[in-house]
PDB file of N, CA and C in Angstrom:
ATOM      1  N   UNK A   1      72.026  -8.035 156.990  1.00  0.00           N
ATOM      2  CA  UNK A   1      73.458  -7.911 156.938  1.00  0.00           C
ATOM      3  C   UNK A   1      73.885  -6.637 157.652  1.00  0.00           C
ATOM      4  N   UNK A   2      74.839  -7.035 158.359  1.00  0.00           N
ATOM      5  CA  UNK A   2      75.211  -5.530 158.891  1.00  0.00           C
ATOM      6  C   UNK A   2      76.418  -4.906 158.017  1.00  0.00           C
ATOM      7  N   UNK A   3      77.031  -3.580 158.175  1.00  0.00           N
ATOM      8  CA  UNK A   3      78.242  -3.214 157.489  1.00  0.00           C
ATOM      9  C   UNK A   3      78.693  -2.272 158.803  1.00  0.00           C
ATOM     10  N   UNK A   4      80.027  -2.096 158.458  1.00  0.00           N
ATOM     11  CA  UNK A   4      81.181  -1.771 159.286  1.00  0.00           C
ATOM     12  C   UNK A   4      81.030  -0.382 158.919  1.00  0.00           C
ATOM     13  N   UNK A   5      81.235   0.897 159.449  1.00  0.00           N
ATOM     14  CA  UNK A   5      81.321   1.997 158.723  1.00  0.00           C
ATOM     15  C   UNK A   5      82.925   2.398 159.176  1.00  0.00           C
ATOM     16  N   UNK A   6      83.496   3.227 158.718  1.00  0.00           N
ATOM     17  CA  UNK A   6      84.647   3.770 159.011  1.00  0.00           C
ATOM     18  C   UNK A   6      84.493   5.195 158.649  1.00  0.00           C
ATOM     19  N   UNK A   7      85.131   5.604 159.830  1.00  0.00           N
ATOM     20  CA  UNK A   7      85.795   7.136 159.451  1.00  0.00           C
ATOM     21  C   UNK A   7      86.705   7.900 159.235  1.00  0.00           C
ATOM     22  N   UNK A   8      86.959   8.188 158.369  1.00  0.00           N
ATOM     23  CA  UNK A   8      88.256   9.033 157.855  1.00  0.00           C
ATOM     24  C   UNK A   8      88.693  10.081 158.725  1.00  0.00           C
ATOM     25  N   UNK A   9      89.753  10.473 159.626  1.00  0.00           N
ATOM     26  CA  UNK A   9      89.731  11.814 160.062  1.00  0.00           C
ATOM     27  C   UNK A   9      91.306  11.925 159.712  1.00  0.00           C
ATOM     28  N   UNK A  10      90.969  13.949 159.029  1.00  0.00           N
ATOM     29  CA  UNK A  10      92.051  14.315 158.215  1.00  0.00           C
ATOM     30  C   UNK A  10      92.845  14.667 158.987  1.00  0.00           C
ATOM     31  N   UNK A  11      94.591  14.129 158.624  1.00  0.00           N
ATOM     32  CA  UNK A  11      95.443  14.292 159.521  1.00  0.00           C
ATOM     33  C   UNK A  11      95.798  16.068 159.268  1.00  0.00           C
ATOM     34  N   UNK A  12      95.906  16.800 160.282  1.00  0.00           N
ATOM     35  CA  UNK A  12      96.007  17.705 160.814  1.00  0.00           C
ATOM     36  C   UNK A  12      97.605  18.122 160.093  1.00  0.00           C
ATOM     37  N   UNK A  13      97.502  19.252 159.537  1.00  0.00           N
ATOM     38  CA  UNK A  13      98.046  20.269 157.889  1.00  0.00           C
ATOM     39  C   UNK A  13      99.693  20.572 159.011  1.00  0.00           C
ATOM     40  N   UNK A  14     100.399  20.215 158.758  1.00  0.00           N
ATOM     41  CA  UNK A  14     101.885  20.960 159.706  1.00  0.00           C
ATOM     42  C   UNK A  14     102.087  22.493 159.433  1.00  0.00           C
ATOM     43  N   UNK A  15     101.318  23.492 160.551  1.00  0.00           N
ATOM     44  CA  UNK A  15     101.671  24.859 160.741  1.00  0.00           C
ATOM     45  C   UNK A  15     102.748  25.304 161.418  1.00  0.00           C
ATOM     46  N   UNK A  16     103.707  26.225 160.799  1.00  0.00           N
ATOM     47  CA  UNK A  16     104.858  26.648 160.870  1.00  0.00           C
ATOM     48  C   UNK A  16     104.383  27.198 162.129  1.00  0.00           C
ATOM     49  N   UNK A  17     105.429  27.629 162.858  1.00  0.00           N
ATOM     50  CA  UNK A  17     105.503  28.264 164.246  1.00  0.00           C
ATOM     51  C   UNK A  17     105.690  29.535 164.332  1.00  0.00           C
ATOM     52  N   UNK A  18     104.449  30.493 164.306  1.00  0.00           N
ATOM     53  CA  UNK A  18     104.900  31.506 163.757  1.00  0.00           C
ATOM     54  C   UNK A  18     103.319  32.684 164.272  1.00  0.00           C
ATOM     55  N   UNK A  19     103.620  33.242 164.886  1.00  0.00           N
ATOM     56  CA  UNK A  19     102.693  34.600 165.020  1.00  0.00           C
ATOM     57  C   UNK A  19     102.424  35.192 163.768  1.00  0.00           C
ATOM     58  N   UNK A  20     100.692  35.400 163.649  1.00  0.00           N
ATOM     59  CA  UNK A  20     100.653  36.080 162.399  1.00  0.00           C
ATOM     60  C   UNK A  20     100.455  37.614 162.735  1.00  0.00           C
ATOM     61  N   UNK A  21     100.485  37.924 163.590  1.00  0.00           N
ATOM     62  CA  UNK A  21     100.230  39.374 163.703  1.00  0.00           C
ATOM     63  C   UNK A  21     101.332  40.364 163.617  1.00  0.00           C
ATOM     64  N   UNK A  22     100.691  42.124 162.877  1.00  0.00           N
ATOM     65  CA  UNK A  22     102.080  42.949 162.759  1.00  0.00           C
ATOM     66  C   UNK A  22     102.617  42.922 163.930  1.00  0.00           C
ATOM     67  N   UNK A  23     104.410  43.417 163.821  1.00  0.00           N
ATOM     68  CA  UNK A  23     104.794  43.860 164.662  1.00  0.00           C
ATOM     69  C   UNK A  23     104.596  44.759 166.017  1.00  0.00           C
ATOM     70  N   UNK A  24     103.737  45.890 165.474  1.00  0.00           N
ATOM     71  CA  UNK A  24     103.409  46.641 166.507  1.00  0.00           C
ATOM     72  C   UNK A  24     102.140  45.652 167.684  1.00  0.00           C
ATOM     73  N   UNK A  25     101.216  45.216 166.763  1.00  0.00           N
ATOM     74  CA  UNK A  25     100.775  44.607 167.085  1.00  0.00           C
ATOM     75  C   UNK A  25     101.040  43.605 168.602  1.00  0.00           C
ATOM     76  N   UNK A  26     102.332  42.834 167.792  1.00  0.00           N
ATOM     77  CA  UNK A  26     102.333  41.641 168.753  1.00  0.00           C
ATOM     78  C   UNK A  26     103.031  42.021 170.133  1.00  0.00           C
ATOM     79  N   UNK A  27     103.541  43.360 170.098  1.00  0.00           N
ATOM     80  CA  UNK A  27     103.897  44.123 171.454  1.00  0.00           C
ATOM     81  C   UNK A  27     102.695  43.770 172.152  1.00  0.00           C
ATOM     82  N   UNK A  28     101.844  44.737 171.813  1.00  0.00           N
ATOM     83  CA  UNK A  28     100.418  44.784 172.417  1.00  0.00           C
ATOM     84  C   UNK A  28      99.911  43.630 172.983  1.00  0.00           C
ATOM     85  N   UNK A  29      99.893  42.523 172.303  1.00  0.00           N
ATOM     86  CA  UNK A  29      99.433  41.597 172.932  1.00  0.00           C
ATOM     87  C   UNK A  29     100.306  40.347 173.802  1.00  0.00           C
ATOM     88  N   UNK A  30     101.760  40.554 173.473  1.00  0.00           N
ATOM     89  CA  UNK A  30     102.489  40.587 174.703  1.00  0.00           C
ATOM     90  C   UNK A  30     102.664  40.581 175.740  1.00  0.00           C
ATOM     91  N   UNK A  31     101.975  41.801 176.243  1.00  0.00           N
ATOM     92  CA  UNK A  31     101.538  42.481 177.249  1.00  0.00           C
ATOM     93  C   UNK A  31     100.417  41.934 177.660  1.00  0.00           C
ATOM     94  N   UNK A  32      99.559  41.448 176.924  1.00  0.00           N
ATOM     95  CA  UNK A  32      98.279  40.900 177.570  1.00  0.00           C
ATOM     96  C   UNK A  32      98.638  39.148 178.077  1.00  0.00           C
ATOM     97  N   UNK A  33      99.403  38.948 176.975  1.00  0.00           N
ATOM     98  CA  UNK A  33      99.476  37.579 177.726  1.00  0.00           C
ATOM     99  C   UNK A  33     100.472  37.592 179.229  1.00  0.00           C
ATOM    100  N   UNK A  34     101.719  38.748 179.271  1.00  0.00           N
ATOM    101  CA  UNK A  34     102.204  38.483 180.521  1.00  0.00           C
ATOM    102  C   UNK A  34     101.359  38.609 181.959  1.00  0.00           C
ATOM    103  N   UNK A  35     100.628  39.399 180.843  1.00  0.00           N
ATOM    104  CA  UNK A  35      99.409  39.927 182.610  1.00  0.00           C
ATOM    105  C   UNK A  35      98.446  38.606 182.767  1.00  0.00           C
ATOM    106  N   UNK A  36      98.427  37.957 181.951  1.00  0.00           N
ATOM    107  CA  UNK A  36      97.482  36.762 182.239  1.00  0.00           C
ATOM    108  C   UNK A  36      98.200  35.868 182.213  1.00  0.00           C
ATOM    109  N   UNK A  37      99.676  35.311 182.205  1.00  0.00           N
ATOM    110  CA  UNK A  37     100.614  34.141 182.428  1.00  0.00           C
ATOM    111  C   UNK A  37     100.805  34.754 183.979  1.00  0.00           C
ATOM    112  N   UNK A  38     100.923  35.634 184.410  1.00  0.00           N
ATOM    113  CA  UNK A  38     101.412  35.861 186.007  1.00  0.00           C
ATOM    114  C   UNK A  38     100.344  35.595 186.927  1.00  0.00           C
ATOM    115  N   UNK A  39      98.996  35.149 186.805  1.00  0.00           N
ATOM    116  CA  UNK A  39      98.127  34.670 187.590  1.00  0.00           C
ATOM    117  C   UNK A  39      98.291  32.987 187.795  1.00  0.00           C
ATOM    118  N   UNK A  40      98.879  32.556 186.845  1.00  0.00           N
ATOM    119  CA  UNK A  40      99.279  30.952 186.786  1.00  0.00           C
ATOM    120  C   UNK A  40      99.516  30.854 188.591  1.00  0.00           C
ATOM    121  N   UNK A  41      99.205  29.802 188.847  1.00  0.00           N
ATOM    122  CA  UNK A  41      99.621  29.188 189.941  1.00  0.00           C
ATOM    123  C   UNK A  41     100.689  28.103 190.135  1.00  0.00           C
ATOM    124  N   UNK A  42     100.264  27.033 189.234  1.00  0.00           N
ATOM    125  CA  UNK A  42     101.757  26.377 188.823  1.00  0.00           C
ATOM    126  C   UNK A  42     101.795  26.018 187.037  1.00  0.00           C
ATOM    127  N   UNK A  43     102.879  25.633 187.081  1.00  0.00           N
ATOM    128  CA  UNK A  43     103.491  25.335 185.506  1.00  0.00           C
ATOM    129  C   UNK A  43     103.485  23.842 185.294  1.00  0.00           C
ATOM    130  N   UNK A  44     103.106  23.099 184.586  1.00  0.00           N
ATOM    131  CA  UNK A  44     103.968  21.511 184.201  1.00  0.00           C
ATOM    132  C   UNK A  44     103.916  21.434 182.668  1.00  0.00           C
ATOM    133  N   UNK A  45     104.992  20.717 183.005  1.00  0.00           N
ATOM    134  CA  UNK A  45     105.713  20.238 181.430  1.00  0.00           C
ATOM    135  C   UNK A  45     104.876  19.424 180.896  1.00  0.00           C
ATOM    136  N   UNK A  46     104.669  19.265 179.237  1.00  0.00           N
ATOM    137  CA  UNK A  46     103.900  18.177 178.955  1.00  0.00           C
ATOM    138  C   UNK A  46     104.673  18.020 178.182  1.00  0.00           C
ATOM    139  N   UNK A  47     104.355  16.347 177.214  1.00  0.00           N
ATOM    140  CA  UNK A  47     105.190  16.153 176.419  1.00  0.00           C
ATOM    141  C   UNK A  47     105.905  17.197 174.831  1.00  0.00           C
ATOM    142  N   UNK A  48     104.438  17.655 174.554  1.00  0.00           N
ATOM    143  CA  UNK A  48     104.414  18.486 174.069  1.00  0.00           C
ATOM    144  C   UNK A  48     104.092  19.662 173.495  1.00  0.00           C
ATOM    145  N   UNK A  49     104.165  20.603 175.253  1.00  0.00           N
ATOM    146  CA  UNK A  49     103.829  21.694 175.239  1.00  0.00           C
ATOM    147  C   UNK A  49     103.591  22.115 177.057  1.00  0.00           C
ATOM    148  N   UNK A  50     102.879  22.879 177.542  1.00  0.00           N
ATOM    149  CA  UNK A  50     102.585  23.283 179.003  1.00  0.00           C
ATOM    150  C   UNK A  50     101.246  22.908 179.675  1.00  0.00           C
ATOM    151  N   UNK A  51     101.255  22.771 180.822  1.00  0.00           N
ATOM    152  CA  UNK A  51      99.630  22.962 181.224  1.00  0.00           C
ATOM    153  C   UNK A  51      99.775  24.139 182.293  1.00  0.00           C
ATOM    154  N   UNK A  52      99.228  24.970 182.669  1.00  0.00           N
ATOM    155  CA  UNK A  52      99.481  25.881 183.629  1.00  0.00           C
ATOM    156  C   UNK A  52      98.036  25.852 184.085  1.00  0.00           C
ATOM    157  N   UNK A  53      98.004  25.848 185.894  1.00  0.00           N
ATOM    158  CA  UNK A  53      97.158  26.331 186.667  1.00  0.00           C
ATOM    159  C   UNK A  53      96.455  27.484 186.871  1.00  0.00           C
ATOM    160  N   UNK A  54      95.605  27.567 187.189  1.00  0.00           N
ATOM    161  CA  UNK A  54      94.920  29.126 187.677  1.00  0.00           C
ATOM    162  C   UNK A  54      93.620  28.657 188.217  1.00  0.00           C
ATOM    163  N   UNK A  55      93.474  29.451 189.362  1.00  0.00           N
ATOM    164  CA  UNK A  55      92.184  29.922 190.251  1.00  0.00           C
ATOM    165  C   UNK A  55      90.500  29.252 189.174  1.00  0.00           C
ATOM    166  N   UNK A  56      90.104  28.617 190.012  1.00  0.00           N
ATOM    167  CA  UNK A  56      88.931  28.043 189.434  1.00  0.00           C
ATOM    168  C   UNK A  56      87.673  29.332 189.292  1.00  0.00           C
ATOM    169  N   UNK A  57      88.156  30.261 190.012  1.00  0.00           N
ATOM    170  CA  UNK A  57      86.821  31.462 189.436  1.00  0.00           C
ATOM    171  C   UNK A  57      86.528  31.355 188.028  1.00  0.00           C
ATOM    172  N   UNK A  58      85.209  32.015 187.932  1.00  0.00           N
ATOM    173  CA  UNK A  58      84.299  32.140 186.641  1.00  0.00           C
ATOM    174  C   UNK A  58      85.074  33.062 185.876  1.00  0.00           C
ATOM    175  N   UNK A  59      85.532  34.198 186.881  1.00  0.00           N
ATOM    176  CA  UNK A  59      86.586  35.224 185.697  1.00  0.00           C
ATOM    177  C   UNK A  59      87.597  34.820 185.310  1.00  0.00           C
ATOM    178  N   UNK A  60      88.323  33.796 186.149  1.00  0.00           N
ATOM    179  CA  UNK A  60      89.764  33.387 184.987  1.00  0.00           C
ATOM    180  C   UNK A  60      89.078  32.111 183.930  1.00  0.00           C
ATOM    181  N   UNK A  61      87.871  32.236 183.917  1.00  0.00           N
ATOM    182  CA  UNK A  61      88.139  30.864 183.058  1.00  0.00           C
ATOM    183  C   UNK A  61      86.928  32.111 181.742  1.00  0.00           C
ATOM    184  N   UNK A  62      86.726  32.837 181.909  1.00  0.00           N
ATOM    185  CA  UNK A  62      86.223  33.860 181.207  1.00  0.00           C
ATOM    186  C   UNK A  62      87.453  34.439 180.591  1.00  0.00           C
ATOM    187  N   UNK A  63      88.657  35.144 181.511  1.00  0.00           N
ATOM    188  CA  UNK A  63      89.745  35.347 180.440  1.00  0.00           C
ATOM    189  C   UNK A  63      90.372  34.582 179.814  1.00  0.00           C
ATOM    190  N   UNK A  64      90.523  32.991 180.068  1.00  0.00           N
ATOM    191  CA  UNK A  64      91.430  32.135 179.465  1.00  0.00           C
ATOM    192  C   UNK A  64      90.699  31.654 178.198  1.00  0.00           C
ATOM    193  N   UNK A  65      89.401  31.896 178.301  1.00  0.00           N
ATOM    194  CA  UNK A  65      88.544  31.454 177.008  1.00  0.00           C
ATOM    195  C   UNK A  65      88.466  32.663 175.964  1.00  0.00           C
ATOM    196  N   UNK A  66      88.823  33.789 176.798  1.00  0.00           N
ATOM    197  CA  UNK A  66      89.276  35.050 175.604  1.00  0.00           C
ATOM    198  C   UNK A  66      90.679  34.753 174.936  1.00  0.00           C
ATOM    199  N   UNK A  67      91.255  34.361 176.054  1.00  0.00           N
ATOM    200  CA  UNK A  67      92.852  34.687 175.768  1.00  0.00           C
ATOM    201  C   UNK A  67      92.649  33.420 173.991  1.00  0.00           C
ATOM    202  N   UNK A  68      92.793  32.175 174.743  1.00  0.00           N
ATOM    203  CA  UNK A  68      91.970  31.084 173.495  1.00  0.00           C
ATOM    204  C   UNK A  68      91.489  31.294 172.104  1.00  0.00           C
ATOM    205  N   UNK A  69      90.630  32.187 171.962  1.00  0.00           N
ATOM    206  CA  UNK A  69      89.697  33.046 170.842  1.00  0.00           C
ATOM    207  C   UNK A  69      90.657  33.865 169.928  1.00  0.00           C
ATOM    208  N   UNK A  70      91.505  34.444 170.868  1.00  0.00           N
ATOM    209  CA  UNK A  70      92.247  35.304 170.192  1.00  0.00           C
ATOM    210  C   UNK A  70      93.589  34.778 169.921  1.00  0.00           C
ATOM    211  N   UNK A  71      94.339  33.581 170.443  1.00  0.00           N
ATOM    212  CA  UNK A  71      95.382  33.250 169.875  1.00  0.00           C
ATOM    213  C   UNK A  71      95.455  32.509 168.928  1.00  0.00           C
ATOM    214  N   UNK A  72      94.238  31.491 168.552  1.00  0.00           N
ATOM    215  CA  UNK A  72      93.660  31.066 167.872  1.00  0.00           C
ATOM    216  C   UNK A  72      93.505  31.585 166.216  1.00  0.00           C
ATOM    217  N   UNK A  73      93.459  32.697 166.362  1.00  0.00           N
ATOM    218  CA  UNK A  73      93.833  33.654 165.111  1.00  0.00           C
ATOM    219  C   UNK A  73      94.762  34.009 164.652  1.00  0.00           C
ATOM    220  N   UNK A  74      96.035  34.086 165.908  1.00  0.00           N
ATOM    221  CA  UNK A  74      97.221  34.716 165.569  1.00  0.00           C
ATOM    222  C   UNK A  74      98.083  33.867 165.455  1.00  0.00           C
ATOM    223  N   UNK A  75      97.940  32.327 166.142  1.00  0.00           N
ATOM    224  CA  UNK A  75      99.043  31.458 166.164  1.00  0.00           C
ATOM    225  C   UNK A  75      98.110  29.904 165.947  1.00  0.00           C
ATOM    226  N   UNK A  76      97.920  30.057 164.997  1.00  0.00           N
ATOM    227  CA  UNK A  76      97.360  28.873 164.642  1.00  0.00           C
ATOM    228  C   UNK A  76      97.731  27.273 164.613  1.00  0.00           C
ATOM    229  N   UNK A  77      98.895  27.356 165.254  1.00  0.00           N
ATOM    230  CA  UNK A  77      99.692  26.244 165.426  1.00  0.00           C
ATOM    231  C   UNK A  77      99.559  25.605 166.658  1.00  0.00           C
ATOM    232  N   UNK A  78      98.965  26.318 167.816  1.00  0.00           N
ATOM    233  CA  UNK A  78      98.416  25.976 169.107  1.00  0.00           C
ATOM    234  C   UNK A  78      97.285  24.915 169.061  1.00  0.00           C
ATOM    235  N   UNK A  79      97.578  24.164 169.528  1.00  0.00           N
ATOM    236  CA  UNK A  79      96.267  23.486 170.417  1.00  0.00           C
ATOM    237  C   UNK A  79      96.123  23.762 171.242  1.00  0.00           C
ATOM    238  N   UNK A  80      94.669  23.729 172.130  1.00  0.00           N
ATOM    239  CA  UNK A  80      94.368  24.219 173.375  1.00  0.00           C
ATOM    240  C   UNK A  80      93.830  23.312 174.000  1.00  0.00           C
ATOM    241  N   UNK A  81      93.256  23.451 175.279  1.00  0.00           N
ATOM    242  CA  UNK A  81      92.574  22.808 176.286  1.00  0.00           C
ATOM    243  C   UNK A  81      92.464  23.187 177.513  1.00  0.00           C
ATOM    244  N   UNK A  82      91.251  23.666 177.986  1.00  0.00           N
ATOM    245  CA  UNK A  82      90.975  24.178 179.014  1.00  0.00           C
ATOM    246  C   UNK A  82      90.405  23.351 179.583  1.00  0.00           C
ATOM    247  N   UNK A  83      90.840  22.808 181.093  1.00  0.00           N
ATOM    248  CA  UNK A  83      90.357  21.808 181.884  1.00  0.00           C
ATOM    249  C   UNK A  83      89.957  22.367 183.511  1.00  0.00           C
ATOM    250  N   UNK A  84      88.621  21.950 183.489  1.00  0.00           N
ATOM    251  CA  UNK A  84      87.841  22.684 184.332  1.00  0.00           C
ATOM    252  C   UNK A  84      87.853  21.023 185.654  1.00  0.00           C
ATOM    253  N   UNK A  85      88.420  21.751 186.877  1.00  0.00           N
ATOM    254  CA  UNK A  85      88.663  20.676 187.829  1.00  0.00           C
ATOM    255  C   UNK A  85      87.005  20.261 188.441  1.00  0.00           C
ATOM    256  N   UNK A  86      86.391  18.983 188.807  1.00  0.00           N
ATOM    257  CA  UNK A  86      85.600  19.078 189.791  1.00  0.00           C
ATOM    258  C   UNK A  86      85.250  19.816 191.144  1.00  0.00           C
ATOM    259  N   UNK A  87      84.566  20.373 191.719  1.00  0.00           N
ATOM    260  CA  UNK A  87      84.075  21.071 192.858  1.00  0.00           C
ATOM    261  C   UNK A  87      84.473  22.392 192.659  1.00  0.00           C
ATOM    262  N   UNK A  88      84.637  23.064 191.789  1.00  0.00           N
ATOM    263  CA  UNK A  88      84.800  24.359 191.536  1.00  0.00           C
ATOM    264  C   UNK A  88      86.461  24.738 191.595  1.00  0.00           C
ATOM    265  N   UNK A  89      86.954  23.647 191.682  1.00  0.00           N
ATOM    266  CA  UNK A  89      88.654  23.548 191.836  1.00  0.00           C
ATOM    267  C   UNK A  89      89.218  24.335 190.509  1.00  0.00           C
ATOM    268  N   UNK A  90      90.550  24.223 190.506  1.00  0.00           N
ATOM    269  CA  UNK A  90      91.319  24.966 189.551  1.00  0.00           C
ATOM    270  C   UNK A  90      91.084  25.002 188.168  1.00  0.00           C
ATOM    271  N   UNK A  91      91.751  25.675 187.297  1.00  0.00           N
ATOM    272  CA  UNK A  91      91.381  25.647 185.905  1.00  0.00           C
ATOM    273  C   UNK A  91      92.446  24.904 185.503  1.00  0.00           C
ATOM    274  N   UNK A  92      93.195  24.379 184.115  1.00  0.00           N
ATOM    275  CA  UNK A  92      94.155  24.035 183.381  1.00  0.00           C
ATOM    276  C   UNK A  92      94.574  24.803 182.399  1.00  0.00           C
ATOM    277  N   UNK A  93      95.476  25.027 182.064  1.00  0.00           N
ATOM    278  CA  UNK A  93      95.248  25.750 180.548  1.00  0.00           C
ATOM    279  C   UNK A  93      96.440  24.982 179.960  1.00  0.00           C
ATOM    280  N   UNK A  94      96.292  24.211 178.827  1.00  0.00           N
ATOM    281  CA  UNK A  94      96.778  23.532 177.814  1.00  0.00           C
ATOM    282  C   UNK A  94      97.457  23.895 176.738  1.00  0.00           C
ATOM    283  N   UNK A  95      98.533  24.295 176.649  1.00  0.00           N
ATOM    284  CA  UNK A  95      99.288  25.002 175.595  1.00  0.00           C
ATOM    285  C   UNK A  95     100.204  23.899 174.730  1.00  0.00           C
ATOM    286  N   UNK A  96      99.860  23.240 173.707  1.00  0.00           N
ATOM    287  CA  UNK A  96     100.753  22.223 172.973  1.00  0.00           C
ATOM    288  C   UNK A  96     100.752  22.537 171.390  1.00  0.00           C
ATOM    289  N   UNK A  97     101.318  21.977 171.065  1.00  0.00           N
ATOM    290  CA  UNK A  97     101.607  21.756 169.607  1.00  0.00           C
ATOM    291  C   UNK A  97     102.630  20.901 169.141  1.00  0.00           C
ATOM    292  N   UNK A  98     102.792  21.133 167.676  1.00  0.00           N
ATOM    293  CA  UNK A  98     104.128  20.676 166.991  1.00  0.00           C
ATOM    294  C   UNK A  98     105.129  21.036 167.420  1.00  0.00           C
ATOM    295  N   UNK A  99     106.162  20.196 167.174  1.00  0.00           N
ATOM    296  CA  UNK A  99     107.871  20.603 167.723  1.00  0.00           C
ATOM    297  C   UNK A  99     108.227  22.264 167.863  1.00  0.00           C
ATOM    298  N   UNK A 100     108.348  22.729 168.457  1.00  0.00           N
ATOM    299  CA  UNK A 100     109.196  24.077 168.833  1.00  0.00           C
ATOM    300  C   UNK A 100     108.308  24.724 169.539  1.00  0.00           C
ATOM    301  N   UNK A 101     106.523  24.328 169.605  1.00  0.00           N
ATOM    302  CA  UNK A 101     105.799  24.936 170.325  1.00  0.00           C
ATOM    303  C   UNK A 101     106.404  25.086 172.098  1.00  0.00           C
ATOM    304  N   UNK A 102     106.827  24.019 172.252  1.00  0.00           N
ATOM    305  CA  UNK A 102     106.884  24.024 173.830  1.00  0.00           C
ATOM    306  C   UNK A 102     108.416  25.600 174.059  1.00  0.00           C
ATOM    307  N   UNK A 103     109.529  25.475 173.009  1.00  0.00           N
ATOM    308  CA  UNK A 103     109.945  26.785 173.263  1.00  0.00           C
ATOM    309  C   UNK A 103     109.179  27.778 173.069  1.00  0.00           C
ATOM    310  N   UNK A 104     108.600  28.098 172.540  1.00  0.00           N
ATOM    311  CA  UNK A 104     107.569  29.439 172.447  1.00  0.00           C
ATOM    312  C   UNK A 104     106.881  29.544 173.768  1.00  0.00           C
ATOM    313  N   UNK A 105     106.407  28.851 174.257  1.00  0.00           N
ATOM    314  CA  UNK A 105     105.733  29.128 175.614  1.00  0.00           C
ATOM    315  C   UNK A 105     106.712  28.937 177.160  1.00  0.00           C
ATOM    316  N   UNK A 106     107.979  28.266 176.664  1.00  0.00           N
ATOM    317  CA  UNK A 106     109.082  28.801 177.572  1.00  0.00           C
ATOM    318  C   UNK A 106     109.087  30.180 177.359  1.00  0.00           C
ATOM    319  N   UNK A 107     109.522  30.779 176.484  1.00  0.00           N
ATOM    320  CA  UNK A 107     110.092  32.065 176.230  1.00  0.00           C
ATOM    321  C   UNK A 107     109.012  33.009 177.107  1.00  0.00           C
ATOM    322  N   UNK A 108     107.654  32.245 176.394  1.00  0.00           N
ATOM    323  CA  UNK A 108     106.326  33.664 177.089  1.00  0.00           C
ATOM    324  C   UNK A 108     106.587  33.277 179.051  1.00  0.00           C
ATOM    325  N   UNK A 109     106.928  32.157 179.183  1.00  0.00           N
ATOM    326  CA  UNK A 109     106.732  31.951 180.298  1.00  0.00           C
ATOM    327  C   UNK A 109     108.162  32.842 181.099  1.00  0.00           C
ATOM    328  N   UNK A 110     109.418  32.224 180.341  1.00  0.00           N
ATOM    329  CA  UNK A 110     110.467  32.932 181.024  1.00  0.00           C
ATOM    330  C   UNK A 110     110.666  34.542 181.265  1.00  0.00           C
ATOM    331  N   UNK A 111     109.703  34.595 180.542  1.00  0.00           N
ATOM    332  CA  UNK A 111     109.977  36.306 180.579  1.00  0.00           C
ATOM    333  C   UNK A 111     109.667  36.875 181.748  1.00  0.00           C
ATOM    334  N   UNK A 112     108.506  35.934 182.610  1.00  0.00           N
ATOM    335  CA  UNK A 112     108.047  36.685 183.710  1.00  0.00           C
ATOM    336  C   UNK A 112     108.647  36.362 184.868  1.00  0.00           C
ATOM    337  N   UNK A 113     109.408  35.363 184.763  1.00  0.00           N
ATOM    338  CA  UNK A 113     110.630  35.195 185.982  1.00  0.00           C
ATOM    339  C   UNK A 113     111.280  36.217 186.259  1.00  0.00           C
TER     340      UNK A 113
END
């Protein structure tokens, strides 16, 4: 006899939109993300949230996997995805979430206009 197995996967907890880090703090790292949003090459909209380009080198995909690590802690409401192109081509970087995420990464983005 055979049996069917199924798997349960737990639907994913609704995190408020919200930086956990102090104030002084989130200056600081502010600053790190504008210096690493201004290497972007291009921007696109996703349904819900950004994908932004950058240079297929080993070092931007070394900082974008830092940048990742560490927002990951502070804004836990992010999903990520880093998409690595064939032939050594561009990187992706995947910024989505729940509703209001995609303003939050306008804002980081508009700032550097």
């Amino acid at each position: 006899m055979s049996q069917t197995a199924s798997i349960t996967i737990p639907i994913a907890q609704e995190l408020p939109i919200a930086c956990t880090l102090a104030e002084a703090d989130r200056a600081a790292r502010r600053d790190e993300i504008d210096g690493l949003f201004s290497g972007r090459q291009e921007v696109r909209e996703l349904p819900d949230g950004y994908a932004l380009r950058f240079a297929g080198e080993e070092a931007w995909a070394a900082r974008l996997l830092g940048f990742i690590a560490a927002e990951r802690t502070c804004c836990p409401f992010f999903t990520f995805a880093l998409v690595f192109e064939p032939g050594q081509g561009p990187l992706w970087l995947h910024l989505r979430g729940p509703e209001g995420t995609k303003d939050v990464v306008a804002g980081l983005l508009g700032a550097l206009e």
